[in-house]
C-alpha atoms as a PDB file:
ATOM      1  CA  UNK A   1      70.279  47.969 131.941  1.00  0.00           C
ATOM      2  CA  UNK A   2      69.305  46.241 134.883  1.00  0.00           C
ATOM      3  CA  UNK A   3      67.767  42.981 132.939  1.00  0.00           C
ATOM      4  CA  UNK A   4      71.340  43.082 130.994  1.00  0.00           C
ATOM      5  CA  UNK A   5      73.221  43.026 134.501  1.00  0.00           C
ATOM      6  CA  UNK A   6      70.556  40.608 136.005  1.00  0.00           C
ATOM      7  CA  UNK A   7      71.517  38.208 133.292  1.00  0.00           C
ATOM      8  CA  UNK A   8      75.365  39.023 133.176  1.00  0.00           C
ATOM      9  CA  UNK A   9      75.462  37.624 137.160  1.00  0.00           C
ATOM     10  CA  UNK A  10      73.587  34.617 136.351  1.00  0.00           C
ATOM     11  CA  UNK A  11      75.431  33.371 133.508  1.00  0.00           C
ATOM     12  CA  UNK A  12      78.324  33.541 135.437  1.00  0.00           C
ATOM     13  CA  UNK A  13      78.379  32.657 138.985  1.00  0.00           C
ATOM     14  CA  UNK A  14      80.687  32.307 141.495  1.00  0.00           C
ATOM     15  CA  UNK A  15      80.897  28.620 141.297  1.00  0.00           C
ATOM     16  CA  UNK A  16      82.691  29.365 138.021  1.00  0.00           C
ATOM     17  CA  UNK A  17      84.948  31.624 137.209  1.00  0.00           C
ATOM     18  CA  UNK A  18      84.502  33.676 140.181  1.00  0.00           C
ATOM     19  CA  UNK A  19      86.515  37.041 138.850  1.00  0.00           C
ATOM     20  CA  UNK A  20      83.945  37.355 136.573  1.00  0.00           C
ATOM     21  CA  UNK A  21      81.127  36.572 138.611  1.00  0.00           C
ATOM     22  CA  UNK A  22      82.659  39.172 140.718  1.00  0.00           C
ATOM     23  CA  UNK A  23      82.837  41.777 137.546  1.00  0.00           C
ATOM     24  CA  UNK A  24      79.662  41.010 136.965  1.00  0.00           C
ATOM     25  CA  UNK A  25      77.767  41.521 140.229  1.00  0.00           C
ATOM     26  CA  UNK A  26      79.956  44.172 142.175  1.00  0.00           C
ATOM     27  CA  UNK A  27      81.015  47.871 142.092  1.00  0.00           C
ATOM     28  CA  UNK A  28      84.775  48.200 141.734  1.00  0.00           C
ATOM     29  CA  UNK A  29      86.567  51.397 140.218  1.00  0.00           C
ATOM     30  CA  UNK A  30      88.702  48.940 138.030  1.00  0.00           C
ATOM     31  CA  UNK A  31      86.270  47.468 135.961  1.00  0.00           C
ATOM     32  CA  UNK A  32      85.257  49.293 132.634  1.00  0.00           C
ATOM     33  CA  UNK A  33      82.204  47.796 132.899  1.00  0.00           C
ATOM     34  CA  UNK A  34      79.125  48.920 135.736  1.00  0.00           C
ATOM     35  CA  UNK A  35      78.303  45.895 137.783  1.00  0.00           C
ATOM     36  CA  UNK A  36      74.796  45.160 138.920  1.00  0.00           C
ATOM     37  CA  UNK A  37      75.298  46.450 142.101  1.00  0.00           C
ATOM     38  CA  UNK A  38      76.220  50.139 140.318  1.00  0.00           C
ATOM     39  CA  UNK A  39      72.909  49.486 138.350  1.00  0.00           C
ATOM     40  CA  UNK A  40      70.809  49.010 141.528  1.00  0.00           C
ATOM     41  CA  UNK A  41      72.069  52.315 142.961  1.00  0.00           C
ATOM     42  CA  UNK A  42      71.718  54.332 139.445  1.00  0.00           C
ATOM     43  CA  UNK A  43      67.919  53.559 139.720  1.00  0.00           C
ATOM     44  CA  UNK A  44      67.645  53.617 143.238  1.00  0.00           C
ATOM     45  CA  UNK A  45      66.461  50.257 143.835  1.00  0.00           C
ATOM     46  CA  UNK A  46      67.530  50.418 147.737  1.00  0.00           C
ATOM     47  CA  UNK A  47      66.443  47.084 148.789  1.00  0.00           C
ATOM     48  CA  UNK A  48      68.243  44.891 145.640  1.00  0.00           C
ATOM     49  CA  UNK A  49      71.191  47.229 146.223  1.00  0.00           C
ATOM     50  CA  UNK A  50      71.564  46.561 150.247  1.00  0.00           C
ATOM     51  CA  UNK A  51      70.950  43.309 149.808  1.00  0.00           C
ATOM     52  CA  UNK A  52      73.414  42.637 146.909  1.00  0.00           C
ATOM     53  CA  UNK A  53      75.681  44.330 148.749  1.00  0.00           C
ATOM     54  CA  UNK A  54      75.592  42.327 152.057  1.00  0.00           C
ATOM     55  CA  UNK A  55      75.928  39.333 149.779  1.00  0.00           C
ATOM     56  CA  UNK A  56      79.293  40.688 148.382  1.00  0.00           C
ATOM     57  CA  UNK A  57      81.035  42.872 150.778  1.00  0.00           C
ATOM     58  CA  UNK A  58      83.430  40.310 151.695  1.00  0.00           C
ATOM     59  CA  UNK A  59      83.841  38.276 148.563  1.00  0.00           C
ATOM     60  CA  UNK A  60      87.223  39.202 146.701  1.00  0.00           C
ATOM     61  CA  UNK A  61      87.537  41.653 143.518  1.00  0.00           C
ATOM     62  CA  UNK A  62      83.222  42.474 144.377  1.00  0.00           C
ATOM     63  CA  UNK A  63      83.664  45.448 146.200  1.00  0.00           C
ATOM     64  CA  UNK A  64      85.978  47.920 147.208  1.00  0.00           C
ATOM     65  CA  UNK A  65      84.576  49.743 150.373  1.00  0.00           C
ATOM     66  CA  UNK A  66      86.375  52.931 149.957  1.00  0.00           C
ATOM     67  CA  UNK A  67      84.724  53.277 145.945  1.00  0.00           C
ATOM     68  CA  UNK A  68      81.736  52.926 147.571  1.00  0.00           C
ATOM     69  CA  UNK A  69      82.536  55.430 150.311  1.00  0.00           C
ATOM     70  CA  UNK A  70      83.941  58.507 147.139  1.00  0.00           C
ATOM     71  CA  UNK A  71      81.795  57.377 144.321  1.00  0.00           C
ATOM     72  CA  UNK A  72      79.049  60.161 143.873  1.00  0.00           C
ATOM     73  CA  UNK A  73      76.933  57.247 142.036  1.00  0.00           C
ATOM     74  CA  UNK A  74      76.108  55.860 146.024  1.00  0.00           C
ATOM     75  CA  UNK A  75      75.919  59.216 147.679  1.00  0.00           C
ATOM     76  CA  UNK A  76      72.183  58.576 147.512  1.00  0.00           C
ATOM     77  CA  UNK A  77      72.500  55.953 149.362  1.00  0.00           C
ATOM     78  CA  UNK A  78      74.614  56.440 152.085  1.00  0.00           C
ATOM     79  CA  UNK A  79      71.915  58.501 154.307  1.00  0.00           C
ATOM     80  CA  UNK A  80      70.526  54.912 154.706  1.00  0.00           C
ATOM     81  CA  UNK A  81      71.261  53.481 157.834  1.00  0.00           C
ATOM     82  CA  UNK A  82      71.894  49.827 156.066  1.00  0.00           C
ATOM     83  CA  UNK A  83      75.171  51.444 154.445  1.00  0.00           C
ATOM     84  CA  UNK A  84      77.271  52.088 157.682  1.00  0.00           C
ATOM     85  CA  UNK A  85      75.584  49.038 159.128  1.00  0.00           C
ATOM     86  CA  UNK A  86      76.336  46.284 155.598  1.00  0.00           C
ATOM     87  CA  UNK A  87      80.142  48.371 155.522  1.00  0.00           C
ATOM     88  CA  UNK A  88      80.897  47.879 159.391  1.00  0.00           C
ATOM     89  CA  UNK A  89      81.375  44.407 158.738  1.00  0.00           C
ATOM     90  CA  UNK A  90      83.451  44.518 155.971  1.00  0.00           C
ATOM     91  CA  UNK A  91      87.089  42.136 156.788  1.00  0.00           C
ATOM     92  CA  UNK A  92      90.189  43.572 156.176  1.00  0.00           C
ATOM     93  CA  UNK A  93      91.734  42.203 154.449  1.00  0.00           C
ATOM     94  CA  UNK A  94      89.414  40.029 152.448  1.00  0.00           C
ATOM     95  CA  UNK A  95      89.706  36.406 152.562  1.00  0.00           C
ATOM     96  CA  UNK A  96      87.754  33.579 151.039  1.00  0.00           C
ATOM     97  CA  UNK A  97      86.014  30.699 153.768  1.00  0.00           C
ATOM     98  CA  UNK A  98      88.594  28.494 152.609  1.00  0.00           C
ATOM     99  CA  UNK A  99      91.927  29.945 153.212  1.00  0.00           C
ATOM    100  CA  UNK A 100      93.982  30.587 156.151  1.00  0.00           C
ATOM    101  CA  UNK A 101      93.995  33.854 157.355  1.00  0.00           C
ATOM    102  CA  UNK A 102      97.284  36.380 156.362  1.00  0.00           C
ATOM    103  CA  UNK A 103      99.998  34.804 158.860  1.00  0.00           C
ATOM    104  CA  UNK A 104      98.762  32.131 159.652  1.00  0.00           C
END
């Protein structure tokens, strides 16, 4: 499963169509699909996971912080001090580097 998401993120990355990239790499309750990032927590792989994580926290349609604060699949994780740490930084709301911030 993990070689399958492994090569589902690198076909697509967020250079391209960046949705899918998104799909593809993150944990979000409204894809049908797991993304590698549910993968890495299924099989415990703590280090991929926290690091995939800080790499998408703040990218759009990736992550949503609250799935990942209900979701039983990352209970096992969240007795690591990296979860509270990687979701303290989270921006809300999410913007991408290139746009103006809401209001402005």
């Amino acid at each position: 499963a993990l070689a399958l998401a492994d090569g589902a993120v690198e076909a697509s990355p967020f250079s391209g169509d960046a949705v899918e990239a998104a799909r593809n790499a993150g944990a979000n309750e409204f894809f049908t699909a797991p993304g590698r990032l549910i993968i890495l927590a299924v099989l415990d792989e703590r280090d991929r996971f926290f690091a995939e994580l800080e790499r998408l926290l703040n990218v759009p349609a990736a992550v949503d912080p609250r799935y990942l604060a209900m979701d039983p699949t990352f209970a096992v994780l969240r007795d690591d001090a990296r979860f509270d740490r990687i979701l303290a930084r989270v921006q809300v709301p999410i913007t991408l580097p290139d746009s103006p911030a809401p209001g402005e």
